[in-house]
C-alpha atoms as a PDB file:
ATOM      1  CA  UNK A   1     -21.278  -6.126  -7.909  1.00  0.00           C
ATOM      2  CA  UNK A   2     -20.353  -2.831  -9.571  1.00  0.00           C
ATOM      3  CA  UNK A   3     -20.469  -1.001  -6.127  1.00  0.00           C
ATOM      4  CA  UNK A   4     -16.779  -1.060  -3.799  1.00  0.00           C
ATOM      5  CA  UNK A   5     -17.174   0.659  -0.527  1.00  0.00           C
ATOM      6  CA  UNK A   6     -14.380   0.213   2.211  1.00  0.00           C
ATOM      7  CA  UNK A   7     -15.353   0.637   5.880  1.00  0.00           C
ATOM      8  CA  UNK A   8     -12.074   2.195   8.505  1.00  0.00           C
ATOM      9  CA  UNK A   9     -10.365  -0.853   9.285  1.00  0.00           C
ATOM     10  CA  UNK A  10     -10.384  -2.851   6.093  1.00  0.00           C
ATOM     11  CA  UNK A  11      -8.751  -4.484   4.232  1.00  0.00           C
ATOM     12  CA  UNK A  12      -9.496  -5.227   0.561  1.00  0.00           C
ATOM     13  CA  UNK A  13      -7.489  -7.465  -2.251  1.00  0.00           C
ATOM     14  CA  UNK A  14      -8.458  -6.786  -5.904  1.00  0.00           C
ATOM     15  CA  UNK A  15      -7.042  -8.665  -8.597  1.00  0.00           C
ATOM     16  CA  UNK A  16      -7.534  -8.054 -12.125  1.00  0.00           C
ATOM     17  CA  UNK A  17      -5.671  -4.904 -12.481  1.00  0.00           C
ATOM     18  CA  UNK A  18      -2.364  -4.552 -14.536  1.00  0.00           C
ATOM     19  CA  UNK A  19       0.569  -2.648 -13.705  1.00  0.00           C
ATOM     20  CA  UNK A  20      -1.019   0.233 -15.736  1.00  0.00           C
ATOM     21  CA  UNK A  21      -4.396   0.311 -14.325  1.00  0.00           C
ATOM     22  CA  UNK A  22      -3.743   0.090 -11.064  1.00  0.00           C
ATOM     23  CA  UNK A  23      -1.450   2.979 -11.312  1.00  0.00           C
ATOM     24  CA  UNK A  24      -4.896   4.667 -12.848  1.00  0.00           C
ATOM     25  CA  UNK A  25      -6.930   3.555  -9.978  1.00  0.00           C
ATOM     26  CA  UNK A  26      -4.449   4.610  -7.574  1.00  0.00           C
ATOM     27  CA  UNK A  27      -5.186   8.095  -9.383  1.00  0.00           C
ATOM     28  CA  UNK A  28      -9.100   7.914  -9.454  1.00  0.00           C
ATOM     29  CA  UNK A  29      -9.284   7.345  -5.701  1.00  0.00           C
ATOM     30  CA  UNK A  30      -6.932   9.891  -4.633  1.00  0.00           C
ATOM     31  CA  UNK A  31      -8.513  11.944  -7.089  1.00  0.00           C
ATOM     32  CA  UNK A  32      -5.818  13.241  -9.304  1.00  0.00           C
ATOM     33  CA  UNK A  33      -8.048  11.290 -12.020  1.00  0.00           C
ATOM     34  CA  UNK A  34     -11.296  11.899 -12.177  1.00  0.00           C
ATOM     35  CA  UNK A  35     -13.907   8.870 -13.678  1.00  0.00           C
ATOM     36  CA  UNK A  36     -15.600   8.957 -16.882  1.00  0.00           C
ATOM     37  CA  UNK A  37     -18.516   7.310 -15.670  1.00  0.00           C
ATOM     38  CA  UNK A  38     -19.440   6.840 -12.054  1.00  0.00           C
ATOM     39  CA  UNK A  39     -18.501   8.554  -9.278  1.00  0.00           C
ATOM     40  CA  UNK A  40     -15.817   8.100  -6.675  1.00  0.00           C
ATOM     41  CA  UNK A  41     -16.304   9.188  -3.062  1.00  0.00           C
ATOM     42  CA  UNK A  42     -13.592   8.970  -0.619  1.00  0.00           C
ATOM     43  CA  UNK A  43     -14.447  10.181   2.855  1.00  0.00           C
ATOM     44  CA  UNK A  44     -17.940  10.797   1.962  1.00  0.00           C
ATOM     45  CA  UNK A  45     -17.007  13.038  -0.808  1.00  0.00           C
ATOM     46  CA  UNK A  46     -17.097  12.644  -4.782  1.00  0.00           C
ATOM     47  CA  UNK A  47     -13.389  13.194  -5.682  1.00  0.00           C
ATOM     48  CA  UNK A  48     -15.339  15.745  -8.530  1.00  0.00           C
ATOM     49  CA  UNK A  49     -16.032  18.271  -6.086  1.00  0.00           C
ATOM     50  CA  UNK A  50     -12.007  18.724  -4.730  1.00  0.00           C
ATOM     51  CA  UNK A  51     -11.711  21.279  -7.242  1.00  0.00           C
ATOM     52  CA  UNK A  52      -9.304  23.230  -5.966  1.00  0.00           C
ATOM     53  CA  UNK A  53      -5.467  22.384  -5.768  1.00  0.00           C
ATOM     54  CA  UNK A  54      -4.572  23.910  -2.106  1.00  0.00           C
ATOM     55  CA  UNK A  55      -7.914  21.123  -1.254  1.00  0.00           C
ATOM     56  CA  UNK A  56      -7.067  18.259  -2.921  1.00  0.00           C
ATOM     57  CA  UNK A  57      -3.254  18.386  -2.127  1.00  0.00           C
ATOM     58  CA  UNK A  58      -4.568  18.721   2.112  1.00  0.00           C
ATOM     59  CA  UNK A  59      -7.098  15.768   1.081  1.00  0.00           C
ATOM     60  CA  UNK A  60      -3.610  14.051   0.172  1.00  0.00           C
ATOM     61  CA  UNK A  61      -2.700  13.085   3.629  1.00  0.00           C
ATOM     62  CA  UNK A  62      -5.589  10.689   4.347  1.00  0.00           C
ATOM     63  CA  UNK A  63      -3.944   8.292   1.961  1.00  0.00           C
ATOM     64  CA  UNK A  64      -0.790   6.338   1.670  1.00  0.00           C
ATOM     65  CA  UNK A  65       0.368   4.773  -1.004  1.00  0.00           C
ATOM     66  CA  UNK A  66       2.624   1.593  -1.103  1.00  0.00           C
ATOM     67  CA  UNK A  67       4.149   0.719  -4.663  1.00  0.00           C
ATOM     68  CA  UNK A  68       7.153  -0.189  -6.176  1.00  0.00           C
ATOM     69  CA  UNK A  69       7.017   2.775  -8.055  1.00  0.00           C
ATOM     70  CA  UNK A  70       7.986   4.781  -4.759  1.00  0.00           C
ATOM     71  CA  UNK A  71      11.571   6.529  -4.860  1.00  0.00           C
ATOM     72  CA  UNK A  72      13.823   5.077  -1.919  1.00  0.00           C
ATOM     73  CA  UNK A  73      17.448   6.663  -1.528  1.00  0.00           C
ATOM     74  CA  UNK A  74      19.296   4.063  -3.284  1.00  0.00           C
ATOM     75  CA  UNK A  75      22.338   4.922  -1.450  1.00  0.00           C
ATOM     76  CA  UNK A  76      21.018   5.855   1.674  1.00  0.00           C
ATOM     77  CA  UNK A  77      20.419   3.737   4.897  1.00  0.00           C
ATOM     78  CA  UNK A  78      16.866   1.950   5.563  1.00  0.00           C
ATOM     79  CA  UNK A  79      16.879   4.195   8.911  1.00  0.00           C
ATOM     80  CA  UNK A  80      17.337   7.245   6.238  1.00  0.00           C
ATOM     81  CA  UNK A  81      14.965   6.220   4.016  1.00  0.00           C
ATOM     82  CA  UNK A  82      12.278   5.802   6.932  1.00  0.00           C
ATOM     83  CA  UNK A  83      13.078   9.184   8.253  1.00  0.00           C
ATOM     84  CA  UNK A  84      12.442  11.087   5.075  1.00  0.00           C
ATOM     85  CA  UNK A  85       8.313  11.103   5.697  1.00  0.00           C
ATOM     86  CA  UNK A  86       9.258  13.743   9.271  1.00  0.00           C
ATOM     87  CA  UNK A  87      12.054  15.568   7.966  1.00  0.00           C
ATOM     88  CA  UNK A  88      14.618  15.994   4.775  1.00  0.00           C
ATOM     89  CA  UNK A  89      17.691  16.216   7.954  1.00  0.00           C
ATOM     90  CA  UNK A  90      18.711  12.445   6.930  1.00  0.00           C
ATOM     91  CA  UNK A  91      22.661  12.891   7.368  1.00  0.00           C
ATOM     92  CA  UNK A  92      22.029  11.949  10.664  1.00  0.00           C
ATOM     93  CA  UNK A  93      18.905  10.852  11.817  1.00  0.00           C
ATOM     94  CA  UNK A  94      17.661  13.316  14.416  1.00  0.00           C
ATOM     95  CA  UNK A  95      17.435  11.799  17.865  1.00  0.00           C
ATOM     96  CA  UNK A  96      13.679  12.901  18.907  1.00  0.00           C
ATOM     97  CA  UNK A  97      12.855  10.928  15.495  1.00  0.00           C
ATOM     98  CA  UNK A  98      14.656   7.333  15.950  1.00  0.00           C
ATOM     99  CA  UNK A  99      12.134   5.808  18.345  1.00  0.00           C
ATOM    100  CA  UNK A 100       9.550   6.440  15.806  1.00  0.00           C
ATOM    101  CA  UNK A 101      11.578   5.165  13.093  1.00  0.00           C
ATOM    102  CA  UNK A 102      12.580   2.033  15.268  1.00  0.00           C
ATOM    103  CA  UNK A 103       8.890   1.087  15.639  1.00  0.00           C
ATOM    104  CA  UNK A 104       7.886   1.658  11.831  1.00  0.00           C
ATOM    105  CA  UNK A 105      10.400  -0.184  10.740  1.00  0.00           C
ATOM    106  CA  UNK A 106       9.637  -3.368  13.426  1.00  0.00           C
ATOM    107  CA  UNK A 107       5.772  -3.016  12.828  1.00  0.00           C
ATOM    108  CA  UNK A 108       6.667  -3.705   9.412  1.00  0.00           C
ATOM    109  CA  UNK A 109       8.677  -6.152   9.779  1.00  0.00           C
ATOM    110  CA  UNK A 110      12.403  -5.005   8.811  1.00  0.00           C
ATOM    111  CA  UNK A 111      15.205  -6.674  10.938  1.00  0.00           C
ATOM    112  CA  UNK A 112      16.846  -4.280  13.309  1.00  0.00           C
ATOM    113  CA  UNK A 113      20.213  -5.178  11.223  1.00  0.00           C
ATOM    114  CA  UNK A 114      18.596  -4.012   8.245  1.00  0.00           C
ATOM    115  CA  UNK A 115      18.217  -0.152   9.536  1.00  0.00           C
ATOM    116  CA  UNK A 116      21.827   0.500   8.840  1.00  0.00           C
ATOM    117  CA  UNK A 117      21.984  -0.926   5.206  1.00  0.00           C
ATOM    118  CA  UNK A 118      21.851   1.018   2.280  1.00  0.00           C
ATOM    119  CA  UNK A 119      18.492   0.363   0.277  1.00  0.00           C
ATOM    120  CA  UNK A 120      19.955  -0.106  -2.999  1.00  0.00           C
ATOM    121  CA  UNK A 121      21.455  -3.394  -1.760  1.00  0.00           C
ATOM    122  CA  UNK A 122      18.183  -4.900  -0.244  1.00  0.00           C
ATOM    123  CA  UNK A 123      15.799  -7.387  -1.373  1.00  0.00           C
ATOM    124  CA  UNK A 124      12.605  -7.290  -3.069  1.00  0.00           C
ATOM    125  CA  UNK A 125      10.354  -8.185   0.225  1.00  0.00           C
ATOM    126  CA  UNK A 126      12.619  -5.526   2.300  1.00  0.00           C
ATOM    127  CA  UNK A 127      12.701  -2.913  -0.049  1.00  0.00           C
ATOM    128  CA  UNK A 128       8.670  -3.641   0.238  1.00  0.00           C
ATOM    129  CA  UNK A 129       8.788  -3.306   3.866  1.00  0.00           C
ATOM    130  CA  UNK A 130      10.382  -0.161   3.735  1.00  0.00           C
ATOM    131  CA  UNK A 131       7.369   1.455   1.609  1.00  0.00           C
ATOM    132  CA  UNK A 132       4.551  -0.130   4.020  1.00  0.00           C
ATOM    133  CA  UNK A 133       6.198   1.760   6.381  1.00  0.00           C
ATOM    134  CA  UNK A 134       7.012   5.039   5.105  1.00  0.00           C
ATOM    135  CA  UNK A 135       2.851   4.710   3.903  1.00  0.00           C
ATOM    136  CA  UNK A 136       1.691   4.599   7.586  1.00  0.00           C
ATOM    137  CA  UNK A 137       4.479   6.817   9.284  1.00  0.00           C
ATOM    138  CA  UNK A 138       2.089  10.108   9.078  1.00  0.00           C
ATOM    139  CA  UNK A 139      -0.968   7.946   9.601  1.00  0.00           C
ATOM    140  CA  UNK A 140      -3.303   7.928   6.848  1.00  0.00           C
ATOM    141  CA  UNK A 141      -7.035   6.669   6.659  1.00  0.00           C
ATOM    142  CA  UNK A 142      -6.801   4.307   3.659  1.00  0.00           C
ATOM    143  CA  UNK A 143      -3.535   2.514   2.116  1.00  0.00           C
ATOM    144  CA  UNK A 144      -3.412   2.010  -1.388  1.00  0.00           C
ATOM    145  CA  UNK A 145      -1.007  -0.982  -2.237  1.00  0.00           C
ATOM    146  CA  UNK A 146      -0.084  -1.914  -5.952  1.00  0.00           C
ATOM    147  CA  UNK A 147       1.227  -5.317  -7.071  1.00  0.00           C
ATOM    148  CA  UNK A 148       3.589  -5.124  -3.893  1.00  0.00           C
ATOM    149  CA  UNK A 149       4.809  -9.453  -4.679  1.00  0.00           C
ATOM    150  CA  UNK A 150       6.449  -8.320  -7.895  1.00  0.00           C
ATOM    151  CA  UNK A 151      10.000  -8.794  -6.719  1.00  0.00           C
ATOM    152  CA  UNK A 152       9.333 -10.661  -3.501  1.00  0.00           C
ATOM    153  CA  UNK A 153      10.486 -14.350  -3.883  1.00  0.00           C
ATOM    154  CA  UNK A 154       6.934 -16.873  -3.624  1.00  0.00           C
ATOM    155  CA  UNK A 155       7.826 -18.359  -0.158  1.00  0.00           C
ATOM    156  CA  UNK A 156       7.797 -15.608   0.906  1.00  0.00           C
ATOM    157  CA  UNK A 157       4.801 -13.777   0.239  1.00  0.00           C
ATOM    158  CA  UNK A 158       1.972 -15.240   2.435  1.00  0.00           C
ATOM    159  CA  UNK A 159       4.296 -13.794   5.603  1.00  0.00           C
ATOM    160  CA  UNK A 160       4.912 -10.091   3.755  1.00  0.00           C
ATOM    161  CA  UNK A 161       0.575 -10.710   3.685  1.00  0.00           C
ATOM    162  CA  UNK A 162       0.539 -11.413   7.384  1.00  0.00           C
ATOM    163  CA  UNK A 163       2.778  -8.247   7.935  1.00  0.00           C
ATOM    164  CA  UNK A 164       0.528  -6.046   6.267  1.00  0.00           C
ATOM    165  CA  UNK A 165      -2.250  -7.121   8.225  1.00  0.00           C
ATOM    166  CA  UNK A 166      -0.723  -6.719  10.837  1.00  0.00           C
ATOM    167  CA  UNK A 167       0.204  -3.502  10.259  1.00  0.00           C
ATOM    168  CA  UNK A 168      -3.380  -2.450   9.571  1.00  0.00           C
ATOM    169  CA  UNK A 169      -4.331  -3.785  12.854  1.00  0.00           C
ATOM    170  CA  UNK A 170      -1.822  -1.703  14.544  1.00  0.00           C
ATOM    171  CA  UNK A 171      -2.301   1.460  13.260  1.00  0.00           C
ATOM    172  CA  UNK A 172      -6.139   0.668  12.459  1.00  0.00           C
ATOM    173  CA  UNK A 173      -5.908   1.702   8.810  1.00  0.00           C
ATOM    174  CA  UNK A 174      -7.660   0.418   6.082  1.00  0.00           C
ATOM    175  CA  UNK A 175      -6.074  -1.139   2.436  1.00  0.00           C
ATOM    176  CA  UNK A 176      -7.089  -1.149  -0.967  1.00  0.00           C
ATOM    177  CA  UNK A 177      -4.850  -3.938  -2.841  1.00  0.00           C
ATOM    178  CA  UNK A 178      -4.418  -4.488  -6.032  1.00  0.00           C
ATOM    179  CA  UNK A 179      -2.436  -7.538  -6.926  1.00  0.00           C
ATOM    180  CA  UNK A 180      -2.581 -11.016  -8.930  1.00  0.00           C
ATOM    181  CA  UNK A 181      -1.362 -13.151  -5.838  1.00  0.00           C
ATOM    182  CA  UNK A 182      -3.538 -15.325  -4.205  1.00  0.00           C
ATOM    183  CA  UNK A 183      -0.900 -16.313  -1.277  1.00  0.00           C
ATOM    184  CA  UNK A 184      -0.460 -13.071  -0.710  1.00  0.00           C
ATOM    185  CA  UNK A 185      -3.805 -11.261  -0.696  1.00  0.00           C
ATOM    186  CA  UNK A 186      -5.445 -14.567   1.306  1.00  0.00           C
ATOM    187  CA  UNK A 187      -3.203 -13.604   4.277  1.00  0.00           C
ATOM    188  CA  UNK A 188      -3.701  -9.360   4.161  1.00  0.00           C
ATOM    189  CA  UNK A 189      -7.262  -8.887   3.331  1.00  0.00           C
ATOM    190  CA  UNK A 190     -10.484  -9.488   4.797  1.00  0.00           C
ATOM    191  CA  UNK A 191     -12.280  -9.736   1.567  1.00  0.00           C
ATOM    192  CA  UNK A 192     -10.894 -10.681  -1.616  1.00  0.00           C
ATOM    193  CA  UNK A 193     -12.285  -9.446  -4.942  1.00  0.00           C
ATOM    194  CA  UNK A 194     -11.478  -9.967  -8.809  1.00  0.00           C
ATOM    195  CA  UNK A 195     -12.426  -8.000 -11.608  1.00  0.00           C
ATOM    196  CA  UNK A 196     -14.266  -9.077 -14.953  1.00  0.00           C
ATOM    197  CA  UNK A 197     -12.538  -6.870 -17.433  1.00  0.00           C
ATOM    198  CA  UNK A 198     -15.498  -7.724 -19.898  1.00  0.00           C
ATOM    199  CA  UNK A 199     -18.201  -6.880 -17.644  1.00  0.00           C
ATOM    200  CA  UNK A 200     -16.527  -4.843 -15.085  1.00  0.00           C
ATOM    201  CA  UNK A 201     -18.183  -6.574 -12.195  1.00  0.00           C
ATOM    202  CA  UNK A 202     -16.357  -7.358  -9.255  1.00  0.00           C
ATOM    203  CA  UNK A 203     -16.721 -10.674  -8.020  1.00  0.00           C
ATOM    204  CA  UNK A 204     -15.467 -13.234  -5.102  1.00  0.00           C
ATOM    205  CA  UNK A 205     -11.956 -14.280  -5.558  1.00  0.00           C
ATOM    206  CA  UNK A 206     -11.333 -17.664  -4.936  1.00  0.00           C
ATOM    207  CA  UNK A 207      -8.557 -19.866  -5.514  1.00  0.00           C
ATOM    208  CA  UNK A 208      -9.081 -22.268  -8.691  1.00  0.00           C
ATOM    209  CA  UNK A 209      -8.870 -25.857  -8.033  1.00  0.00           C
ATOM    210  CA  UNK A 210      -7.573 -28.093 -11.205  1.00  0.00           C
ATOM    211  CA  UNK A 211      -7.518 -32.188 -11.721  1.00  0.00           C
ATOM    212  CA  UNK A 212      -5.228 -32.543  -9.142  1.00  0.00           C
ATOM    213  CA  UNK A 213      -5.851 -29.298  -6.094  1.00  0.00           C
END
């Protein structure tokens, strides 16, 4: 298969994809990179036809983007850091604006004890957390996630999975994954893929079984 369409709703793993080019395939879906073969279409459009910049920074909003390349507010709170996607007031966290936060931050997972802790001293899975949410606060159509295990301990990572699908399932958005662990993307996605890097064909991913699996 050479073909990847998403439908609304789903979610899809892909592993195969480096650090490096998933960044790059972050950029050819949202379109600040365009393909040099092929064509991507997001929202029934080729990105090659958003050619002007007013356009494609609008056509921004449909997506969200969860990465560990994301700037958090090392010194600020978790509630701060959630609050940033509605308004830059952070000092203190308007009132109309901590419901929503509340709920982000549960739908995603983060203990209510965590809200008031600044995100410079939380862990790998948290700080993770925190990004899924900020991604869905101004509800976008599609979520693309890179490598988001790097940092998150291994017994951990088949619940962070179930939290991100659970999150899709709340706010009814799809995900485009790319990441190398099998715990994690058996638990998030409804279909999991791998990439042949010498064919380029995409291709079930399925967990190897050795002498003694």
């Amino acid at each position: 298969m050479r073909t990847l369409e998403i439908q609304p709703g789903e979610r899809v793993a892909i592993s195969g994809l480096d650090a490096t080019a998933a960044e790059l395939f972050v950029n050819l879906v949202t379109g600040a990179s365009l393909p040099d073969e092929g064509t991507v279409v997001t929202f029934g459009r080729p990105t090659a036809d958003v050619t002007e910049g007013d356009e494609w920074l609008a056509s921004l909003d449909r997506f969200g983007i969860v990465s560990p390349r994301a700037v958090l507010l090392e010194g600020a709170t978790v509630r701060q850091n959630l609050t940033l996607p509605f308004t830059l007031e952070i000092d203190e966290v308007p009132a109309e604006l901590l419901q929503k936060v509340t709920a982000l931050a549960r739908a995603a997972g983060i203990p209510e004890q965590d809200l008031v802790r600044p995100a410079g001293e939380l862990p790998g899975e948290t700080r993770m957390r925190v990004h899924l949410a900020r991604a869905v606060a101004l509800g976008p159509q599609l979520l693309l996630v890179e490598h988001p295990t790097t940092s998150v301990a291994a017994e951990q990572r088949a619940r962070l999975g179930r939290d991100f699908a659970a999150v899709g399932e709340r706010y009814g958005t799809a995900m485009l994954m790319m990441t190398m662990d099998l715990d994690f993307a058996e638990t998030a996605a409804h279909r999991l893929l791998t990439l042949q890097p010498a064919t380029g064909a995409l291709e079930p991913w399925k967990r190897k079984r050795g002498w003694f699996r």
